[in-house]
PDB file of N, CA and C in Angstrom:
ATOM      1  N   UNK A   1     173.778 107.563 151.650  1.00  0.00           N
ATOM      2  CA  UNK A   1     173.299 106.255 152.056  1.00  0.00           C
ATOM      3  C   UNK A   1     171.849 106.370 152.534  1.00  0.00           C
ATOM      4  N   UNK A   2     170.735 105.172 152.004  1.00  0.00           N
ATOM      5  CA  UNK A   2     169.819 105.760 152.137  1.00  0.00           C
ATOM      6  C   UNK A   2     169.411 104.812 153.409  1.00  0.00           C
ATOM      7  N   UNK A   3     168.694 105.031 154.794  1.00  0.00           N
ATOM      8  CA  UNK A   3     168.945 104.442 155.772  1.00  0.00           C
ATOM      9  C   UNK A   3     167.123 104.303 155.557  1.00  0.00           C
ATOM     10  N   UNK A   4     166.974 102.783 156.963  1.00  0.00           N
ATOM     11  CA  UNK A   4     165.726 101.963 157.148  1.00  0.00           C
ATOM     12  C   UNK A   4     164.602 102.777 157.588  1.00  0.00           C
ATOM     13  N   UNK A   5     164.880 104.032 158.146  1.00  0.00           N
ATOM     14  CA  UNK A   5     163.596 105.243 158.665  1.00  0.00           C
ATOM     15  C   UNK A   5     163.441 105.314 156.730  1.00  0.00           C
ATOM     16  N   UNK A   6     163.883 106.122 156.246  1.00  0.00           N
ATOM     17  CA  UNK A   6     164.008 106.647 154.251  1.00  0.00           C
ATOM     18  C   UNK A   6     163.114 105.673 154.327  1.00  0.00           C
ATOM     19  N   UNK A   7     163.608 104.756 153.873  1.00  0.00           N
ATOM     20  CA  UNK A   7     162.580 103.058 153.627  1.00  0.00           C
ATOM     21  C   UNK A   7     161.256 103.479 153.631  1.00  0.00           C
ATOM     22  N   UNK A   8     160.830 103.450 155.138  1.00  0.00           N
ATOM     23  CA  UNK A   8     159.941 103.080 156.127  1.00  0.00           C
ATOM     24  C   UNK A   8     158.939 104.143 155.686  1.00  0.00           C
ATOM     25  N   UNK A   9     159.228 105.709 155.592  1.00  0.00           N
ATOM     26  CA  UNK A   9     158.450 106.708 155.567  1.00  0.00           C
ATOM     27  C   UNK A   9     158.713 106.780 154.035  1.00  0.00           C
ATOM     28  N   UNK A  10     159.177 105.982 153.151  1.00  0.00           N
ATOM     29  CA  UNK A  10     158.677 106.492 151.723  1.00  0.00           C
ATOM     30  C   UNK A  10     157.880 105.081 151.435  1.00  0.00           C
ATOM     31  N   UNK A  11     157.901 104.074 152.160  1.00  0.00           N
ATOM     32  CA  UNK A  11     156.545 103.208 152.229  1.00  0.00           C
ATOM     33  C   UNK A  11     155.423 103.689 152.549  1.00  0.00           C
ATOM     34  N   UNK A  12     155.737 104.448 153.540  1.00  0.00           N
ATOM     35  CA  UNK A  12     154.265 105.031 154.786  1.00  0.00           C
ATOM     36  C   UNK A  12     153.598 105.997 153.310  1.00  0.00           C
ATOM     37  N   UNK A  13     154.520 106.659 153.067  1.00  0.00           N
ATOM     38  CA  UNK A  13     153.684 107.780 152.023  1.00  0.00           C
ATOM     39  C   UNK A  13     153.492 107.320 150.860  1.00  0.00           C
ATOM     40  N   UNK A  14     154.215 107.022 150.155  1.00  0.00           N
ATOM     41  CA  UNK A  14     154.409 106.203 148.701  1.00  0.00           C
ATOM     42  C   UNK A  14     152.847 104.830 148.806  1.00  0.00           C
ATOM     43  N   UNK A  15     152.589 104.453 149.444  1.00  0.00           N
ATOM     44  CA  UNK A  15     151.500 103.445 149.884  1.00  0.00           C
ATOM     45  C   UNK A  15     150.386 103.927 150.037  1.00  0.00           C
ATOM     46  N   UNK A  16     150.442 105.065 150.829  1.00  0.00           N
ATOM     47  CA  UNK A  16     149.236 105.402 151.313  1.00  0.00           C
ATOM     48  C   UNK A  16     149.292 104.578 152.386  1.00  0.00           C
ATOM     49  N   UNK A  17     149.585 104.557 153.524  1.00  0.00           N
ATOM     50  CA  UNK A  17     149.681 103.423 154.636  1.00  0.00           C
ATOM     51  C   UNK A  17     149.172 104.841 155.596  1.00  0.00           C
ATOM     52  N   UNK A  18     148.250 104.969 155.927  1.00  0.00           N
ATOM     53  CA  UNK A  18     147.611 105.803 156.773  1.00  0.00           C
ATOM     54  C   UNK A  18     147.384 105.399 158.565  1.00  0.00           C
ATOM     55  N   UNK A  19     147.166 104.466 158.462  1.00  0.00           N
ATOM     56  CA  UNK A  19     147.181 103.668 159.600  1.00  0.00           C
ATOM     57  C   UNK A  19     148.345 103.311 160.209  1.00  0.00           C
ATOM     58  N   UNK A  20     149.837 103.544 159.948  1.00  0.00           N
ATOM     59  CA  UNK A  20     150.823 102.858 160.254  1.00  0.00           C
ATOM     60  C   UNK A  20     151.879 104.507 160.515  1.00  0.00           C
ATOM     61  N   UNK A  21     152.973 104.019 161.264  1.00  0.00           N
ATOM     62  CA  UNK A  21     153.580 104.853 161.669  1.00  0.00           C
ATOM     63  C   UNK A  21     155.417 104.194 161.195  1.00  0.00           C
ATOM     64  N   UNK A  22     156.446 105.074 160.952  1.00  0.00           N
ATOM     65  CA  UNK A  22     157.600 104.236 161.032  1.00  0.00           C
ATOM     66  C   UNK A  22     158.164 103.899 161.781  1.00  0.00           C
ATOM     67  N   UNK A  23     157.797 104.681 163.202  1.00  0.00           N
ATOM     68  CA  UNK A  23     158.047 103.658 164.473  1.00  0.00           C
ATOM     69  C   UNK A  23     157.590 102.714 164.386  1.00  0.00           C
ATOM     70  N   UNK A  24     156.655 102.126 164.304  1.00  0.00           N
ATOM     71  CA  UNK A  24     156.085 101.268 164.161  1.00  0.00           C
ATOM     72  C   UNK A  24     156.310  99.876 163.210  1.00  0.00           C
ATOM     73  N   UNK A  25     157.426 100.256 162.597  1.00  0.00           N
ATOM     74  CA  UNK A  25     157.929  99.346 161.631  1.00  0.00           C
ATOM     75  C   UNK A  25     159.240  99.090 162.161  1.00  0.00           C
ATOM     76  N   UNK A  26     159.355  97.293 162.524  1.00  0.00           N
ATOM     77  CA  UNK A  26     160.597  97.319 163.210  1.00  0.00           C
ATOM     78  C   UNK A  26     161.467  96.916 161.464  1.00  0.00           C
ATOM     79  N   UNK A  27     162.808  97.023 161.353  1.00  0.00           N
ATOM     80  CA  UNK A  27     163.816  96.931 160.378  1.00  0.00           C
ATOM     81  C   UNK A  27     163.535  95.340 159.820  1.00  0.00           C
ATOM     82  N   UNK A  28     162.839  94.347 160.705  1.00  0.00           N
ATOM     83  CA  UNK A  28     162.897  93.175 160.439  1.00  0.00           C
ATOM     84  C   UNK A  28     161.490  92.752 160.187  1.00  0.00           C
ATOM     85  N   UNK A  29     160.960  93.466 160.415  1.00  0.00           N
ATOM     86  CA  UNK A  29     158.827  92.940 160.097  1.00  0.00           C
ATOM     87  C   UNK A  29     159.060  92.466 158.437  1.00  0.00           C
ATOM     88  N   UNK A  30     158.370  91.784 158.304  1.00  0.00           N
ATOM     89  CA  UNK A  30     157.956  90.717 156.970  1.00  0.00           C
ATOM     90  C   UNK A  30     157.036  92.304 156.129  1.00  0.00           C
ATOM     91  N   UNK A  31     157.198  92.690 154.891  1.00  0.00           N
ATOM     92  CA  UNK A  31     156.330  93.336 154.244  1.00  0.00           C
ATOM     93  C   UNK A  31     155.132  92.906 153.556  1.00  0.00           C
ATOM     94  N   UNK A  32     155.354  91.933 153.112  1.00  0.00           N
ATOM     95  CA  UNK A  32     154.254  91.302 152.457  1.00  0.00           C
ATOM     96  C   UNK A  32     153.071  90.634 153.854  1.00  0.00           C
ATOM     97  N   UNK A  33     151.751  90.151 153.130  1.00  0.00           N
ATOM     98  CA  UNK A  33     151.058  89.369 153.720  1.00  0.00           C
ATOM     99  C   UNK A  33     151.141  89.525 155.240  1.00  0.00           C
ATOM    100  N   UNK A  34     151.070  88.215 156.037  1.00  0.00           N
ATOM    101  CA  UNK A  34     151.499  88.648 157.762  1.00  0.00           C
ATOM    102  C   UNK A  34     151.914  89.473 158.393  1.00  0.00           C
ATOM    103  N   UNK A  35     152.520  90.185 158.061  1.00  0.00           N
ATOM    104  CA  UNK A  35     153.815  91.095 158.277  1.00  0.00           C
ATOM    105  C   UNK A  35     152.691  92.343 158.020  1.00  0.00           C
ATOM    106  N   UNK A  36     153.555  93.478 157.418  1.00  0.00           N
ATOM    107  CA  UNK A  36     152.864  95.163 156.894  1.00  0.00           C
ATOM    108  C   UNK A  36     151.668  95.065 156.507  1.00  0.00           C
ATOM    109  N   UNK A  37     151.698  93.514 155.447  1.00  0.00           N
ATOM    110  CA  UNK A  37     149.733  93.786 155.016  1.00  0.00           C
ATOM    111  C   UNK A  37     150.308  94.088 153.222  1.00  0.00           C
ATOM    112  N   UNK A  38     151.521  94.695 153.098  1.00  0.00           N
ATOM    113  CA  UNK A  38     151.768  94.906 151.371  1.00  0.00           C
ATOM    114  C   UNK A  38     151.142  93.448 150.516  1.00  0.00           C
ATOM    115  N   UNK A  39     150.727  94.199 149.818  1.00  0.00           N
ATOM    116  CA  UNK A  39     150.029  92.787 148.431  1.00  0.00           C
ATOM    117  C   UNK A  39     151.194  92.957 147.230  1.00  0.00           C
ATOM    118  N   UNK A  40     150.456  92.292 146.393  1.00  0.00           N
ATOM    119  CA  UNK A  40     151.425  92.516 144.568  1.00  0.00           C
ATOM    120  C   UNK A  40     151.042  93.305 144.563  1.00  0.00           C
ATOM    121  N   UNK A  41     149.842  94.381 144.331  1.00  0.00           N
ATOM    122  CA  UNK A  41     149.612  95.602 143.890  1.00  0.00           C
ATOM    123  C   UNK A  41     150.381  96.415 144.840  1.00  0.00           C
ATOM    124  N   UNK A  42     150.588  96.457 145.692  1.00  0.00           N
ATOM    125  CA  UNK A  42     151.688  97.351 146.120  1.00  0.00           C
ATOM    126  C   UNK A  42     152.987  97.278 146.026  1.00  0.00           C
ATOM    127  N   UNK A  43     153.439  95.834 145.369  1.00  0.00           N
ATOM    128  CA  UNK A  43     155.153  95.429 144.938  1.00  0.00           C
ATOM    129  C   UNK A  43     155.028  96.438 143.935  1.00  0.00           C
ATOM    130  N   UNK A  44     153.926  96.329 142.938  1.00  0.00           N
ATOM    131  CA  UNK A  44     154.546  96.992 141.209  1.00  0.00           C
ATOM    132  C   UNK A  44     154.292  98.343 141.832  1.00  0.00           C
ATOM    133  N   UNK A  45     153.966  99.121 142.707  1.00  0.00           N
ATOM    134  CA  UNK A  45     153.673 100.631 143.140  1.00  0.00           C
ATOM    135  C   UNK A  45     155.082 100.829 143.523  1.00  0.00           C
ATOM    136  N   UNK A  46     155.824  99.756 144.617  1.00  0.00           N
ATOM    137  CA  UNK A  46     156.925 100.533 145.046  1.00  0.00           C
ATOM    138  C   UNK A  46     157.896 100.003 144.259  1.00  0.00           C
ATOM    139  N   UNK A  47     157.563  99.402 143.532  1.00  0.00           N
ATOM    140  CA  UNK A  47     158.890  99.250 141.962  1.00  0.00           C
ATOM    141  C   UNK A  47     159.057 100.251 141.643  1.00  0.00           C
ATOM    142  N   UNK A  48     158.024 101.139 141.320  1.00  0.00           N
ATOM    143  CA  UNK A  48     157.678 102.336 140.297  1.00  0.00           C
ATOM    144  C   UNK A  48     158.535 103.372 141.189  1.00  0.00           C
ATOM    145  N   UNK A  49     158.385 103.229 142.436  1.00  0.00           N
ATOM    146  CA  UNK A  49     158.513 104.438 143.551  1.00  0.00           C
ATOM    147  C   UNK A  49     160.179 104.306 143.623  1.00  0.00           C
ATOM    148  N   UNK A  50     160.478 103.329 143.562  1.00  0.00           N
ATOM    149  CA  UNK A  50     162.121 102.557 143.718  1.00  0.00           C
ATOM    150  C   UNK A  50     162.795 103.368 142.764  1.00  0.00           C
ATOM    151  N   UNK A  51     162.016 102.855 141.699  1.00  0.00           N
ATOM    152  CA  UNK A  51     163.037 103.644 140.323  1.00  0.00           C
ATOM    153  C   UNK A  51     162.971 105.207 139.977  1.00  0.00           C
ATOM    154  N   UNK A  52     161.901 105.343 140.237  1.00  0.00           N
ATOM    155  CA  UNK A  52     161.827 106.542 139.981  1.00  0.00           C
ATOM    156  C   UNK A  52     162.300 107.657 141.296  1.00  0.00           C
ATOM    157  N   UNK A  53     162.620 107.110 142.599  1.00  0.00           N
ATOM    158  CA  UNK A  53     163.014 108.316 143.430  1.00  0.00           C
ATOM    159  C   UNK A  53     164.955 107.548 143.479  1.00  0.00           C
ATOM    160  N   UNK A  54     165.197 106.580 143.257  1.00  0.00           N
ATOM    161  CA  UNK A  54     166.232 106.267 143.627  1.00  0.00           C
ATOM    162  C   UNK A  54     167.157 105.837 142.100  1.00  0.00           C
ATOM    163  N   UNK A  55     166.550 105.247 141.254  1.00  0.00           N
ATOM    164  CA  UNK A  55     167.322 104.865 139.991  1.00  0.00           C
ATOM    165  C   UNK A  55     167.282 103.310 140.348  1.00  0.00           C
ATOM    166  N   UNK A  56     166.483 102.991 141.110  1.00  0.00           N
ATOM    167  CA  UNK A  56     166.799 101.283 141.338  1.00  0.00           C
ATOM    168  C   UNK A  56     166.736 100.452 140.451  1.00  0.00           C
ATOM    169  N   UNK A  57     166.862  99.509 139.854  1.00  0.00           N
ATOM    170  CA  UNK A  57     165.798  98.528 139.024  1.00  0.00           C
ATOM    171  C   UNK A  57     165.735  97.679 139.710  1.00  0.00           C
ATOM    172  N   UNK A  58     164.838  96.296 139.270  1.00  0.00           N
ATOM    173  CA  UNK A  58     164.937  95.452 139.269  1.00  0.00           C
ATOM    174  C   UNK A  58     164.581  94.585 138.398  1.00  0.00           C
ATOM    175  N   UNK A  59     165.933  93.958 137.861  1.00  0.00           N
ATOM    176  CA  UNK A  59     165.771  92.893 136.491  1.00  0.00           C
ATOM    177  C   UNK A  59     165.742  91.653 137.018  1.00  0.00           C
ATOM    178  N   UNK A  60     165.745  91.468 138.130  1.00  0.00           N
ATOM    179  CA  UNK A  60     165.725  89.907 138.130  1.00  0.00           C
ATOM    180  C   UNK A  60     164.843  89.490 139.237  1.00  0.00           C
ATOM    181  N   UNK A  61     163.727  89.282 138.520  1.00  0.00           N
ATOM    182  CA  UNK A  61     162.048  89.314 139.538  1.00  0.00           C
ATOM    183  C   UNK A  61     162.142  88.034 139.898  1.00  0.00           C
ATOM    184  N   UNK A  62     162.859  87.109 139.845  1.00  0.00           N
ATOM    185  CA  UNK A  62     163.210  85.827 140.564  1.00  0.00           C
ATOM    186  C   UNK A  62     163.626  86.579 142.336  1.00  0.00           C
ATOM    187  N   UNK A  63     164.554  87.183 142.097  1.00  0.00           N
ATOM    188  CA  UNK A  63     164.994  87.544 143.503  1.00  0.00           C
ATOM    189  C   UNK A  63     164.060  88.834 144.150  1.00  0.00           C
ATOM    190  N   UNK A  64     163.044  89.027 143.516  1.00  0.00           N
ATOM    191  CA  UNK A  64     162.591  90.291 144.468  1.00  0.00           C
ATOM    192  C   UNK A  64     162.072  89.814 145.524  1.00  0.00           C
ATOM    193  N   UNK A  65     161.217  88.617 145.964  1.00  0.00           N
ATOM    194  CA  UNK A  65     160.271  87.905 146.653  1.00  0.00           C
ATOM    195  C   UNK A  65     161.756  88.050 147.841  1.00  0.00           C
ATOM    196  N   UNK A  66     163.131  88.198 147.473  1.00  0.00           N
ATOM    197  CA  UNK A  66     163.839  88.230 148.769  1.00  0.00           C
ATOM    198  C   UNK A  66     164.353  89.765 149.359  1.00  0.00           C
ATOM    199  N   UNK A  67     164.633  90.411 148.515  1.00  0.00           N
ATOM    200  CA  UNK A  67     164.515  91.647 148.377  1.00  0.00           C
ATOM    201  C   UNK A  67     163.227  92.404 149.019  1.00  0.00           C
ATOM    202  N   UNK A  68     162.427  91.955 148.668  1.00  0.00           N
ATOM    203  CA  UNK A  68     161.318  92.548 149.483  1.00  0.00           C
ATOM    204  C   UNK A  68     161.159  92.112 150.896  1.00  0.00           C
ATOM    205  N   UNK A  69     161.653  91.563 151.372  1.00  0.00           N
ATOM    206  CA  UNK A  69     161.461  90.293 152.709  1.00  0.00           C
ATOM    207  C   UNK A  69     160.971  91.393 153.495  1.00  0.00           C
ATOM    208  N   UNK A  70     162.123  92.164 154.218  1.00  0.00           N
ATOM    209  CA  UNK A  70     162.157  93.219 154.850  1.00  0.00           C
ATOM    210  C   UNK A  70     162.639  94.419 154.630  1.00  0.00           C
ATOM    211  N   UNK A  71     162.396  95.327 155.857  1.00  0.00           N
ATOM    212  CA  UNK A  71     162.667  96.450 155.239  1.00  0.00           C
ATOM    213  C   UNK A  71     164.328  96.425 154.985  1.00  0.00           C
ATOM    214  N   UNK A  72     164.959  96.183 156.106  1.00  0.00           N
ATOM    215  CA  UNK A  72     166.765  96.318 155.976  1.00  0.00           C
ATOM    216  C   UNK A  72     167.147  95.008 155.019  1.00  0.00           C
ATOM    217  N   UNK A  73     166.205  94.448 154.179  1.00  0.00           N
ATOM    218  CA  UNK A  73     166.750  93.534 152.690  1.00  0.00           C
ATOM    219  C   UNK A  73     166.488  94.644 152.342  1.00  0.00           C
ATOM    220  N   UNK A  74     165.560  95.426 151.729  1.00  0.00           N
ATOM    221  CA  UNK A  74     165.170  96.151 151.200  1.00  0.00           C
ATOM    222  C   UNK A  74     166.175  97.432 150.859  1.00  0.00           C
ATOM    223  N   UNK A  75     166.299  98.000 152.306  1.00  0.00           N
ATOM    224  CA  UNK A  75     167.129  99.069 152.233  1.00  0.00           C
ATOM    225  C   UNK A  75     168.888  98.770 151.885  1.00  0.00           C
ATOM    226  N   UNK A  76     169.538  97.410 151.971  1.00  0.00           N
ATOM    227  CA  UNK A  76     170.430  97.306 151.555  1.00  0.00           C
ATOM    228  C   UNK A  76     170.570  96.945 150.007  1.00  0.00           C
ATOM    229  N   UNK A  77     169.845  96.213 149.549  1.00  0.00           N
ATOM    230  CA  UNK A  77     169.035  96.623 148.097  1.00  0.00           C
ATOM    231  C   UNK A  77     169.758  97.779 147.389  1.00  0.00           C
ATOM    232  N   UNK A  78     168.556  98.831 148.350  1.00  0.00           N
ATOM    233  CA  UNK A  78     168.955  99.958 147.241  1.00  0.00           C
ATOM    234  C   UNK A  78     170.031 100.190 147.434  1.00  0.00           C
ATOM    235  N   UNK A  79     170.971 100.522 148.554  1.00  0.00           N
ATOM    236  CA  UNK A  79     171.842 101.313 149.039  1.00  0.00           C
ATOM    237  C   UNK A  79     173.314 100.315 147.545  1.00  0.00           C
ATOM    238  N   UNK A  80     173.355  98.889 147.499  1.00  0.00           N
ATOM    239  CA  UNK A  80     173.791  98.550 146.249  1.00  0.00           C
ATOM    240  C   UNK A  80     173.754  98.756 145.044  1.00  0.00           C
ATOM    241  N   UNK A  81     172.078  99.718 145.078  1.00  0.00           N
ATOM    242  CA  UNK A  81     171.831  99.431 143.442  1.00  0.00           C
ATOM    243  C   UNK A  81     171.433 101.209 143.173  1.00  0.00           C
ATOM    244  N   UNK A  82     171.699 101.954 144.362  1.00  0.00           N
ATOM    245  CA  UNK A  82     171.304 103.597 143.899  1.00  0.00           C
ATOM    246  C   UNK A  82     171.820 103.887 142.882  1.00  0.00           C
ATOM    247  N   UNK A  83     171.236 104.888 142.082  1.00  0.00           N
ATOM    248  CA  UNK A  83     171.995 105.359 140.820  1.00  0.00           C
ATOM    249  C   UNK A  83     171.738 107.237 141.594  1.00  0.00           C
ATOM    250  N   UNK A  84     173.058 107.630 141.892  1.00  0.00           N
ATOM    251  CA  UNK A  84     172.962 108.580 142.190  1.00  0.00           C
ATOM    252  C   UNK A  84     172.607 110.004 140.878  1.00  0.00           C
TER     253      UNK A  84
END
């Protein structure tokens, strides 16, 4: 099970988020915009990062905008969609 720290520190690195810590990321902060500061260019980075460290996809880019919300959308996400 992949838990909301996993998340947090394969954002921090996977991003390049140099400035940020995963303490620092509460489970519920907004990722996008207001929130972390993530743009679109960093959605299609951690698509890439999704699938390729976890087996994630995502086919239905209608729902990512919720999926991405936060980190624990996020991390329950994968934890549904791991391909071990």
């Amino acid at each position: 099970m992949i838990t909301t720290e996993d998340v947090k520190n394969k954002l921090i690195s996977g991003l390049n988020l140099e400035d940020i810590t995963a303490d620092e990321i509460d489970d519920n902060d907004v990722l996008f915009n207001d929130g972390i500061g993530l743009d679109s260019v960093d959605a299609i980075e951690l698509i890439v990062i999704l699938d390729n460290e976890y087996g994630v996809k995502f086919e239905n880019m209608e729902k990512v905008k919720d999926i991405f919300a936060t980190v624990q959308t996020l991390t329950n996400y994968i934890n549904s969609n791991v391909k071990n």
